[in-house]
PDB file of N, CA and C in Angstrom:
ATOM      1  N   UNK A   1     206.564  87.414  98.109  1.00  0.00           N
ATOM      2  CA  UNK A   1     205.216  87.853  97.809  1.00  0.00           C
ATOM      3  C   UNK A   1     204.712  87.238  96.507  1.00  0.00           C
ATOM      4  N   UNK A   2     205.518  86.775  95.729  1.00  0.00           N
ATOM      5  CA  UNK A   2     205.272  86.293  94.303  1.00  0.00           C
ATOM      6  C   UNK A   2     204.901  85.176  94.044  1.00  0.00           C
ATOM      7  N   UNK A   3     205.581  84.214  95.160  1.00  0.00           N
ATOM      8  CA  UNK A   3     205.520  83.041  95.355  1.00  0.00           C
ATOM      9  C   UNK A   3     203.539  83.119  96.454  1.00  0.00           C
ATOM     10  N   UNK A   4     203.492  83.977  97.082  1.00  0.00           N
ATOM     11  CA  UNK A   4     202.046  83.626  97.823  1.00  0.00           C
ATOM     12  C   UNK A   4     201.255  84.207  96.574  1.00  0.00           C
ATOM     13  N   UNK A   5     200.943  84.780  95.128  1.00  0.00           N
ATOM     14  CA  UNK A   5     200.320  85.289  95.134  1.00  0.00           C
ATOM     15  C   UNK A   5     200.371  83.780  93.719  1.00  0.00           C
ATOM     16  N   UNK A   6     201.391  83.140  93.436  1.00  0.00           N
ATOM     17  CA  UNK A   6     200.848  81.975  92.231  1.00  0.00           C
ATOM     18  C   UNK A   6     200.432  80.716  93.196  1.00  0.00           C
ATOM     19  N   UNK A   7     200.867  80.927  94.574  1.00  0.00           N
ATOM     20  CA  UNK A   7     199.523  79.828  95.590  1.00  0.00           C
ATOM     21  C   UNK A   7     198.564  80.033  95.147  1.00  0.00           C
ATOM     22  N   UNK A   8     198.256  81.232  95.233  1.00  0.00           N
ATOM     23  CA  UNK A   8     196.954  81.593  95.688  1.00  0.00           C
ATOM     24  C   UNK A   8     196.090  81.835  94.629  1.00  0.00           C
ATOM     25  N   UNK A   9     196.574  81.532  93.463  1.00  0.00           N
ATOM     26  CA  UNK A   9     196.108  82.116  91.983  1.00  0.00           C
ATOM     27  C   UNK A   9     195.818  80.518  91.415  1.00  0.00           C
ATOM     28  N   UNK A  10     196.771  79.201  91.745  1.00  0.00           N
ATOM     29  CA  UNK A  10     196.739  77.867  91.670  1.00  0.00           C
ATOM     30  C   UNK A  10     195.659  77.628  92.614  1.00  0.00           C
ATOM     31  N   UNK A  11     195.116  78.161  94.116  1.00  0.00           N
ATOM     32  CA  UNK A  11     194.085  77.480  94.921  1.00  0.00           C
ATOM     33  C   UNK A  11     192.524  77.955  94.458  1.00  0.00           C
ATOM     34  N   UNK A  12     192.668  79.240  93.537  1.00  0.00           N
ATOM     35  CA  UNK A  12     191.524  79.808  92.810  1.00  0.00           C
ATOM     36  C   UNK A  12     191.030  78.879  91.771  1.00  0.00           C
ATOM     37  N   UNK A  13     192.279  78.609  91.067  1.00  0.00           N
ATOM     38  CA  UNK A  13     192.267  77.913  90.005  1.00  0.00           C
ATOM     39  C   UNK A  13     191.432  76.536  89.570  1.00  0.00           C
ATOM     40  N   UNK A  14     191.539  75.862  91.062  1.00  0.00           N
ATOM     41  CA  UNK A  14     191.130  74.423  91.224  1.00  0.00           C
ATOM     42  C   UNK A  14     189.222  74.407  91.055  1.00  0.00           C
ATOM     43  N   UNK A  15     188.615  75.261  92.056  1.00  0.00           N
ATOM     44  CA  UNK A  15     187.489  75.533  92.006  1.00  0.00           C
ATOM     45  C   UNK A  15     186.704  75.721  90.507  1.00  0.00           C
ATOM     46  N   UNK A  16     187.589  76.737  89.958  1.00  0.00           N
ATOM     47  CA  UNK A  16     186.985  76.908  88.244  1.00  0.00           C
ATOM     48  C   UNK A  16     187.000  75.598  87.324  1.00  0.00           C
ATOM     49  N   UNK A  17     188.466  75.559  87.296  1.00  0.00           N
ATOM     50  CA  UNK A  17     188.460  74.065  87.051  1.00  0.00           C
ATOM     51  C   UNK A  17     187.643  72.974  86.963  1.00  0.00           C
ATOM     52  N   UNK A  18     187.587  72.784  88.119  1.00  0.00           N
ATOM     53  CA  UNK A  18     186.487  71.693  88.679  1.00  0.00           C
ATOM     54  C   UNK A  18     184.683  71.717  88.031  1.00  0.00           C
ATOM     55  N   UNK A  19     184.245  73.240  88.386  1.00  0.00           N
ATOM     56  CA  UNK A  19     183.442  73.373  87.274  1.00  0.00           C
ATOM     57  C   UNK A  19     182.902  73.425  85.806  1.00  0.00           C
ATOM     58  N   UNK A  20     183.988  73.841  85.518  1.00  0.00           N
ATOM     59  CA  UNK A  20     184.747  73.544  83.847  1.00  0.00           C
ATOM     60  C   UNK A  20     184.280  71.968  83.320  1.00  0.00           C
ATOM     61  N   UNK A  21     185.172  71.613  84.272  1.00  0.00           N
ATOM     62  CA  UNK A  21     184.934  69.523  83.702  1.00  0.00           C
ATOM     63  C   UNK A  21     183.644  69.543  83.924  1.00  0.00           C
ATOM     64  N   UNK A  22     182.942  69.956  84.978  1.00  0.00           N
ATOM     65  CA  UNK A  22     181.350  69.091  85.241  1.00  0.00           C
ATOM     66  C   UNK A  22     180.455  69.898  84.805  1.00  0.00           C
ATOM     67  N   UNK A  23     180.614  70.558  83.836  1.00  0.00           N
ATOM     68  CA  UNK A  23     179.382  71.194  82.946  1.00  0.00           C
ATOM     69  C   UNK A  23     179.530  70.475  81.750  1.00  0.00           C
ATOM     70  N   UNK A  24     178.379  70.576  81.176  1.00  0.00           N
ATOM     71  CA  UNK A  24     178.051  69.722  79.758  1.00  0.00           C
ATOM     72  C   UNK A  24     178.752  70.331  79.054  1.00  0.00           C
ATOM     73  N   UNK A  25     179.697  71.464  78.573  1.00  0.00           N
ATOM     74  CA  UNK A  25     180.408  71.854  77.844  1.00  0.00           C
ATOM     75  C   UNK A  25     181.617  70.847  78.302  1.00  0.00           C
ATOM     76  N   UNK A  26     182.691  70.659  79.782  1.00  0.00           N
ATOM     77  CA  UNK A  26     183.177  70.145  79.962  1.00  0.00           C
ATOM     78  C   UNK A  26     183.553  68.843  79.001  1.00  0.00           C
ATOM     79  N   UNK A  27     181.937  67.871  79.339  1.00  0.00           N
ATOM     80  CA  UNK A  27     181.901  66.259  78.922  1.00  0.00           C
ATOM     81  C   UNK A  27     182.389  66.486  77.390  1.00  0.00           C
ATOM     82  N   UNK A  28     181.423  67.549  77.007  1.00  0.00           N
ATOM     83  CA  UNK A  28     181.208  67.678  74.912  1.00  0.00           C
ATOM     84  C   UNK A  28     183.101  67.571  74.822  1.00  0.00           C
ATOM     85  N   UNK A  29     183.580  68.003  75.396  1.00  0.00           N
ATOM     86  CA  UNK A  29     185.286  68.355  75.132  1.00  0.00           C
ATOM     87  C   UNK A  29     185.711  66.825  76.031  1.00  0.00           C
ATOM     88  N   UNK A  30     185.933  66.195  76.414  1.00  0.00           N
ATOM     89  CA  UNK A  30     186.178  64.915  77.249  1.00  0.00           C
ATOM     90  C   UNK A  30     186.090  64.089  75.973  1.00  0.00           C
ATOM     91  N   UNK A  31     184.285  64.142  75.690  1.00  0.00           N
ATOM     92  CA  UNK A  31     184.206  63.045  74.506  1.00  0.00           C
ATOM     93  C   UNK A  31     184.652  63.125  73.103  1.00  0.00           C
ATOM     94  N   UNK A  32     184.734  64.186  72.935  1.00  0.00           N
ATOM     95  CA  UNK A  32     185.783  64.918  71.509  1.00  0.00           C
ATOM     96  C   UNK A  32     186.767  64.126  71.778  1.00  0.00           C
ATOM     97  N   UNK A  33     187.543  64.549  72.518  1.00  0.00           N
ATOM     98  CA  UNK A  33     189.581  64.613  72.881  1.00  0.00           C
ATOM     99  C   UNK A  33     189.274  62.735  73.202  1.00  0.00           C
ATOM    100  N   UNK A  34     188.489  61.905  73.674  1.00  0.00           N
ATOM    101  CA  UNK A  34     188.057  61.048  73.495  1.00  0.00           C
ATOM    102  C   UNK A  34     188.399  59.851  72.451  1.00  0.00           C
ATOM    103  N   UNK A  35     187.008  60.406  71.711  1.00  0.00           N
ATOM    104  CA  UNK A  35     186.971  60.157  70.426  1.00  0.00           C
ATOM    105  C   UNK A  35     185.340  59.308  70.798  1.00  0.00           C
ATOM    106  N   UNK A  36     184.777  59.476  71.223  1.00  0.00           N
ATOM    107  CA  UNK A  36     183.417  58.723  71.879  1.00  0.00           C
ATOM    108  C   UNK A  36     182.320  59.461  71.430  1.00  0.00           C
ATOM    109  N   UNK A  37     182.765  60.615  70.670  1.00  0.00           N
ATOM    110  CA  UNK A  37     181.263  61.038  69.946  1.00  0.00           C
ATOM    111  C   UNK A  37     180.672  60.503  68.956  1.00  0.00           C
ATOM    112  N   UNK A  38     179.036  60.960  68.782  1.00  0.00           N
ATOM    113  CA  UNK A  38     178.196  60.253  67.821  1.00  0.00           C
ATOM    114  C   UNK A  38     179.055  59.742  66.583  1.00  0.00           C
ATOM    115  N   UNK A  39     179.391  58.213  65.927  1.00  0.00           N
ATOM    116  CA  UNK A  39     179.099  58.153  65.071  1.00  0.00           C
ATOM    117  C   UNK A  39     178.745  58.624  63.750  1.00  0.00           C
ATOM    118  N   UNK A  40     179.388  58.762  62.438  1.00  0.00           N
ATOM    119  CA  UNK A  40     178.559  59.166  61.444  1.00  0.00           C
ATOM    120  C   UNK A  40     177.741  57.785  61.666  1.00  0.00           C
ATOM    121  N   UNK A  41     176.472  58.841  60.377  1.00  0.00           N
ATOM    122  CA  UNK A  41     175.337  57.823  60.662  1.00  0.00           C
ATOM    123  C   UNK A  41     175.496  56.722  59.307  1.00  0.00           C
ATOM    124  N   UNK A  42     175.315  55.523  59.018  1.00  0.00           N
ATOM    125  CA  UNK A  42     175.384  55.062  57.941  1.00  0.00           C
ATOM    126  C   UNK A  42     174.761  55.380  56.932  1.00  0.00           C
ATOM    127  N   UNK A  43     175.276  56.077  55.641  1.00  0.00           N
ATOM    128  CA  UNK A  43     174.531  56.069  54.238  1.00  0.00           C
ATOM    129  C   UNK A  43     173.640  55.817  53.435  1.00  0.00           C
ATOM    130  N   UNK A  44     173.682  54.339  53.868  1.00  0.00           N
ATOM    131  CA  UNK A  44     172.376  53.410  53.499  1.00  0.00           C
ATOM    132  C   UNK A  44     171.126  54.031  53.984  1.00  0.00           C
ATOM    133  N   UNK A  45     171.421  54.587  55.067  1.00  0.00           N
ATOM    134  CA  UNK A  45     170.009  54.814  55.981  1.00  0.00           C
ATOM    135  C   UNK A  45     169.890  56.169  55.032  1.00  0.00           C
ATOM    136  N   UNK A  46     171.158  57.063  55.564  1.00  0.00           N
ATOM    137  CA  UNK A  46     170.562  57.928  55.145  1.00  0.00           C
ATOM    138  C   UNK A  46     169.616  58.416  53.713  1.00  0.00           C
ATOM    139  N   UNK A  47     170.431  57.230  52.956  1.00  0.00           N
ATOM    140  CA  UNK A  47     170.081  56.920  51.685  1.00  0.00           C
ATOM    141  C   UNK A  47     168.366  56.455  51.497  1.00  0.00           C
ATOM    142  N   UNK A  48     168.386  55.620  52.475  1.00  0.00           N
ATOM    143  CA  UNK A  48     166.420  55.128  52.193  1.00  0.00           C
ATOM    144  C   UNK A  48     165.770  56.391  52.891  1.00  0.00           C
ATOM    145  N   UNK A  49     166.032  57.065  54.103  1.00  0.00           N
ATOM    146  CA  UNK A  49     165.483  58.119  54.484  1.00  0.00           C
ATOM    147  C   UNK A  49     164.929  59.379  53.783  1.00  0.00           C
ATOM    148  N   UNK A  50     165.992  60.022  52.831  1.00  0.00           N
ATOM    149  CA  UNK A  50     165.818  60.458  51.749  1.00  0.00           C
ATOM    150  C   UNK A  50     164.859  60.303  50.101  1.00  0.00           C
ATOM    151  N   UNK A  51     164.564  58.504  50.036  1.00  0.00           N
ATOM    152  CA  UNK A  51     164.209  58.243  49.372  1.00  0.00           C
ATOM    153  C   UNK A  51     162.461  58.106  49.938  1.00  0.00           C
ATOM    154  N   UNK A  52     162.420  58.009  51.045  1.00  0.00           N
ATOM    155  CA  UNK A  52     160.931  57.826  51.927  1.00  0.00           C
ATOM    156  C   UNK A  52     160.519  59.727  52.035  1.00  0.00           C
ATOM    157  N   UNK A  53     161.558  60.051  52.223  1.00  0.00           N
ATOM    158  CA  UNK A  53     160.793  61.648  52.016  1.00  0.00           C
ATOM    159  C   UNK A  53     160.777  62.089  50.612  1.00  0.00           C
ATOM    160  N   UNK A  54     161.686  61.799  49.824  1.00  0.00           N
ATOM    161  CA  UNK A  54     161.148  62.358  48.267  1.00  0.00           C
ATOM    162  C   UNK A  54     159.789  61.929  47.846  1.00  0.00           C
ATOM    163  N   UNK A  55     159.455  60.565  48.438  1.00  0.00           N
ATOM    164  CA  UNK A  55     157.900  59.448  48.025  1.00  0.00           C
ATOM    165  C   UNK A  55     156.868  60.558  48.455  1.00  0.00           C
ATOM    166  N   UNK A  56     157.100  60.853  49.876  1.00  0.00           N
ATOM    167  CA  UNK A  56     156.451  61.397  50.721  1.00  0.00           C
ATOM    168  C   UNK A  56     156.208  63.169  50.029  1.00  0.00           C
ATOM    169  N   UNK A  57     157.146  63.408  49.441  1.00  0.00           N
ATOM    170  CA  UNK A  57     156.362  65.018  48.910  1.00  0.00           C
ATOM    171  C   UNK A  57     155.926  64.830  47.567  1.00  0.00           C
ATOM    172  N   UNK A  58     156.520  63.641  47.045  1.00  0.00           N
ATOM    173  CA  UNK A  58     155.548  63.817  45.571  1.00  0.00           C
ATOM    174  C   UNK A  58     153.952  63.370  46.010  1.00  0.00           C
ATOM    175  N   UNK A  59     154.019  62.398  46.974  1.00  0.00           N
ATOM    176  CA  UNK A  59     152.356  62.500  47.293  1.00  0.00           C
ATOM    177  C   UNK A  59     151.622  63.730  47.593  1.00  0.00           C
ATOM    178  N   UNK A  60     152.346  64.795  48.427  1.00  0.00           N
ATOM    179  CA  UNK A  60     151.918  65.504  48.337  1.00  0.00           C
ATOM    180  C   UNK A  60     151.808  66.729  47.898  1.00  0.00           C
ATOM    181  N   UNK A  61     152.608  66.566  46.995  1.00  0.00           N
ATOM    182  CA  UNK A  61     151.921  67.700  45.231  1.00  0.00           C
ATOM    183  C   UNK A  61     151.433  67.207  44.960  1.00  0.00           C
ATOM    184  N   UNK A  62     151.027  65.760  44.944  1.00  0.00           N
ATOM    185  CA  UNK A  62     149.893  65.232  43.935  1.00  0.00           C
ATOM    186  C   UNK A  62     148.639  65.773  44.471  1.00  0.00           C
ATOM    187  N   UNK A  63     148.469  65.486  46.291  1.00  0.00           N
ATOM    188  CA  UNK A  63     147.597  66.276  47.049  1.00  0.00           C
ATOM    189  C   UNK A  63     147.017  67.415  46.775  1.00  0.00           C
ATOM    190  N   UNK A  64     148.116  68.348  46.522  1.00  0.00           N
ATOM    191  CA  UNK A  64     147.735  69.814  46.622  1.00  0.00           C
ATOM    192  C   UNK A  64     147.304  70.178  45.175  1.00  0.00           C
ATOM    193  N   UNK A  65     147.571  69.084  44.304  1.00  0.00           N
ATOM    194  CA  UNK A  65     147.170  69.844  42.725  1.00  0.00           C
ATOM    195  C   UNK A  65     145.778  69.536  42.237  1.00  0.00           C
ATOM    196  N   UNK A  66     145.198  68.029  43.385  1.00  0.00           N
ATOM    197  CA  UNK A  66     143.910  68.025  43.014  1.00  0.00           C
ATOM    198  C   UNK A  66     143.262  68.873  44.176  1.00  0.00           C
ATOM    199  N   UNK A  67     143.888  69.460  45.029  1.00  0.00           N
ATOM    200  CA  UNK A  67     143.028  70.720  45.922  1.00  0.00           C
ATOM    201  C   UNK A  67     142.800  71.656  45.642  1.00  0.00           C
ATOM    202  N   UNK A  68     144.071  72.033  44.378  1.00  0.00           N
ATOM    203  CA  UNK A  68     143.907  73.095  43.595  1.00  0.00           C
ATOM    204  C   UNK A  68     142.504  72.936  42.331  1.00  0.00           C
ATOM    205  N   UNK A  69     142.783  71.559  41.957  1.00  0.00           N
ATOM    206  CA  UNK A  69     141.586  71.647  40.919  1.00  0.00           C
ATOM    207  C   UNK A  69     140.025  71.951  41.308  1.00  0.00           C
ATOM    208  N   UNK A  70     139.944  71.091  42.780  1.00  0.00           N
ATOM    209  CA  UNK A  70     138.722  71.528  43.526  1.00  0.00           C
ATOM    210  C   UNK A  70     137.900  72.711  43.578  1.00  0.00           C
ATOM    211  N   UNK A  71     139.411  73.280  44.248  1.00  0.00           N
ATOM    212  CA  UNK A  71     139.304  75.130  44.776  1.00  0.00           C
ATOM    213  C   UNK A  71     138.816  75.354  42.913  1.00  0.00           C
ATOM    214  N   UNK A  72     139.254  75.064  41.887  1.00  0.00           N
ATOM    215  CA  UNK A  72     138.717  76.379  40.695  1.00  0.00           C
ATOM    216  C   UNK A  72     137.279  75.546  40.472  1.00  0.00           C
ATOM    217  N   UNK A  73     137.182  74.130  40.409  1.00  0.00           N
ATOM    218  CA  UNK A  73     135.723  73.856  40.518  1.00  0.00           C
ATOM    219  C   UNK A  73     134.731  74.614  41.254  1.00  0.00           C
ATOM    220  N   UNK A  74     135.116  74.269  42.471  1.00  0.00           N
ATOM    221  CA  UNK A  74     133.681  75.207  43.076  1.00  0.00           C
ATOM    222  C   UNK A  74     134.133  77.017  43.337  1.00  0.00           C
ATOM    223  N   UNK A  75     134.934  77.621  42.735  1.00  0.00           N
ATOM    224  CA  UNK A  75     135.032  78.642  42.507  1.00  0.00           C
ATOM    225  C   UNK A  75     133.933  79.258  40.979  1.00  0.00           C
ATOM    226  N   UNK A  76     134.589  78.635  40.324  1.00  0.00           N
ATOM    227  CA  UNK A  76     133.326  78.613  39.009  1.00  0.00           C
ATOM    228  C   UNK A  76     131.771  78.425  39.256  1.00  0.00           C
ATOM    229  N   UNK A  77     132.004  77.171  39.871  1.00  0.00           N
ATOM    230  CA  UNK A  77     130.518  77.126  40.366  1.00  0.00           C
ATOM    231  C   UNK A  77     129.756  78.425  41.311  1.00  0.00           C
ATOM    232  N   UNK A  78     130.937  78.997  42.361  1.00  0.00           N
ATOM    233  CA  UNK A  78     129.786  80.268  43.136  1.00  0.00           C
ATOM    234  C   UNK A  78     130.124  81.323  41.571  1.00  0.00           C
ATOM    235  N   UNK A  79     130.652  81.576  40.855  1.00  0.00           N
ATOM    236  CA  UNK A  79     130.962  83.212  40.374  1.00  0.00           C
ATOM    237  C   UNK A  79     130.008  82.347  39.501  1.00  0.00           C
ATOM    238  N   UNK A  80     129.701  81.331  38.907  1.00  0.00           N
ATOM    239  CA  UNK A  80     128.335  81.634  37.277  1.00  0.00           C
ATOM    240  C   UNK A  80     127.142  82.344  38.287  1.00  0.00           C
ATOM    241  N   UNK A  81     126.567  83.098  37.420  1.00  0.00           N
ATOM    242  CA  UNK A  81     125.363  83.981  37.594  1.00  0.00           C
ATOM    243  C   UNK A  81     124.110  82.924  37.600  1.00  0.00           C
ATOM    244  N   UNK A  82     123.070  82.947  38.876  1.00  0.00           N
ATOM    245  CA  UNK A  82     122.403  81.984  38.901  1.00  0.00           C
ATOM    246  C   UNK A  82     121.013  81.689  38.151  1.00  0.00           C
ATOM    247  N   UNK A  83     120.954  80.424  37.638  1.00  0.00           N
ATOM    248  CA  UNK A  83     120.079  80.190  36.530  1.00  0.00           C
ATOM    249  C   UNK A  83     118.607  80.851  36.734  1.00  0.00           C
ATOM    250  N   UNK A  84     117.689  81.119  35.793  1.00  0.00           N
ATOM    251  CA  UNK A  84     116.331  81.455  36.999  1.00  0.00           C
ATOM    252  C   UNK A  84     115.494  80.195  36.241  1.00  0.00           C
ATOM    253  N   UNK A  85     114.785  80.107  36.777  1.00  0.00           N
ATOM    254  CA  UNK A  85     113.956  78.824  37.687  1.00  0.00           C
ATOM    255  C   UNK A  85     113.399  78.319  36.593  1.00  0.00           C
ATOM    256  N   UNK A  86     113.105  76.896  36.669  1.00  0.00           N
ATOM    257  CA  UNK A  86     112.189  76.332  35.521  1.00  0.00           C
ATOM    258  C   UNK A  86     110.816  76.376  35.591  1.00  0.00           C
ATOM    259  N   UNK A  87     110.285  77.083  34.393  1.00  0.00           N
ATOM    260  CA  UNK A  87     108.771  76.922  34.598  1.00  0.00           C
ATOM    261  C   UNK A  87     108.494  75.606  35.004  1.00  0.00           C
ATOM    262  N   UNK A  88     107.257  75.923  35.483  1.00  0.00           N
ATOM    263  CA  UNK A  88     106.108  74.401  35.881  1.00  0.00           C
ATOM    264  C   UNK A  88     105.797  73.629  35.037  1.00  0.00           C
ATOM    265  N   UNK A  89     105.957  72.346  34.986  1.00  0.00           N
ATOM    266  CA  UNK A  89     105.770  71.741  33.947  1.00  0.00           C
ATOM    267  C   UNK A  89     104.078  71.537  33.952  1.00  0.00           C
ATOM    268  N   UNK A  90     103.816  71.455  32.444  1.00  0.00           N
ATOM    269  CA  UNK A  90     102.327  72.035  32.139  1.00  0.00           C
ATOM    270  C   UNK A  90     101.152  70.529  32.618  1.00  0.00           C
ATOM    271  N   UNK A  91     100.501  70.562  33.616  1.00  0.00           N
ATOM    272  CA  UNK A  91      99.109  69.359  34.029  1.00  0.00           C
ATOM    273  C   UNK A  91      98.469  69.130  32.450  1.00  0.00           C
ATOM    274  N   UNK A  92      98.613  67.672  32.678  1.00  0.00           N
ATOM    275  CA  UNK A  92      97.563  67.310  31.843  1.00  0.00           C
ATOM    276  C   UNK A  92      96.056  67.336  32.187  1.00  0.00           C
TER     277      UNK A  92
END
């Protein structure tokens, strides 16, 4: 009985198995044990990449500090109390 029941536990077995390998979890473990996964990426790159986004946010604080100066310009401008009107200048 012991012997039909590790058949039969080995003919279960194959089916799971089989699914196991052919799911994308499967391959991710294939190409690990492998050795066929990504590459590190080279330094250099990562190195100018880094240096193109540091460029890239000091432009834009520079952006946002003259948006800021804007915003208190015409903030000043609505809160002054508005002038009243110039007389008519006098006909000769």
């Amino acid at each position: 009985m012991a012997i039909v029941g590790i058949i039969l536990l080995l003919v279960l077995l194959v089916p799971v198995l089989g699914l196991v390998i052919d799911s994308p979890i499967g391959r991710a473990i294939a190409r690990r044990i492998e050795g066929q996964g990504e590459a590190m990426p080279d330094l250099s790159d990562l190195r100018r990449k880094v240096d193109l986004l540091e460029g890239e946010v000091e432009d834009l604080q520079r952006t946002v500090e003259s948006l800021r100066d804007e915003q208190a310009f015409l903030q000043r401008v609505l809160e002054d109390p508005p002038r009243p009107p110039l007389p008519p200048a006098p006909r000769p």
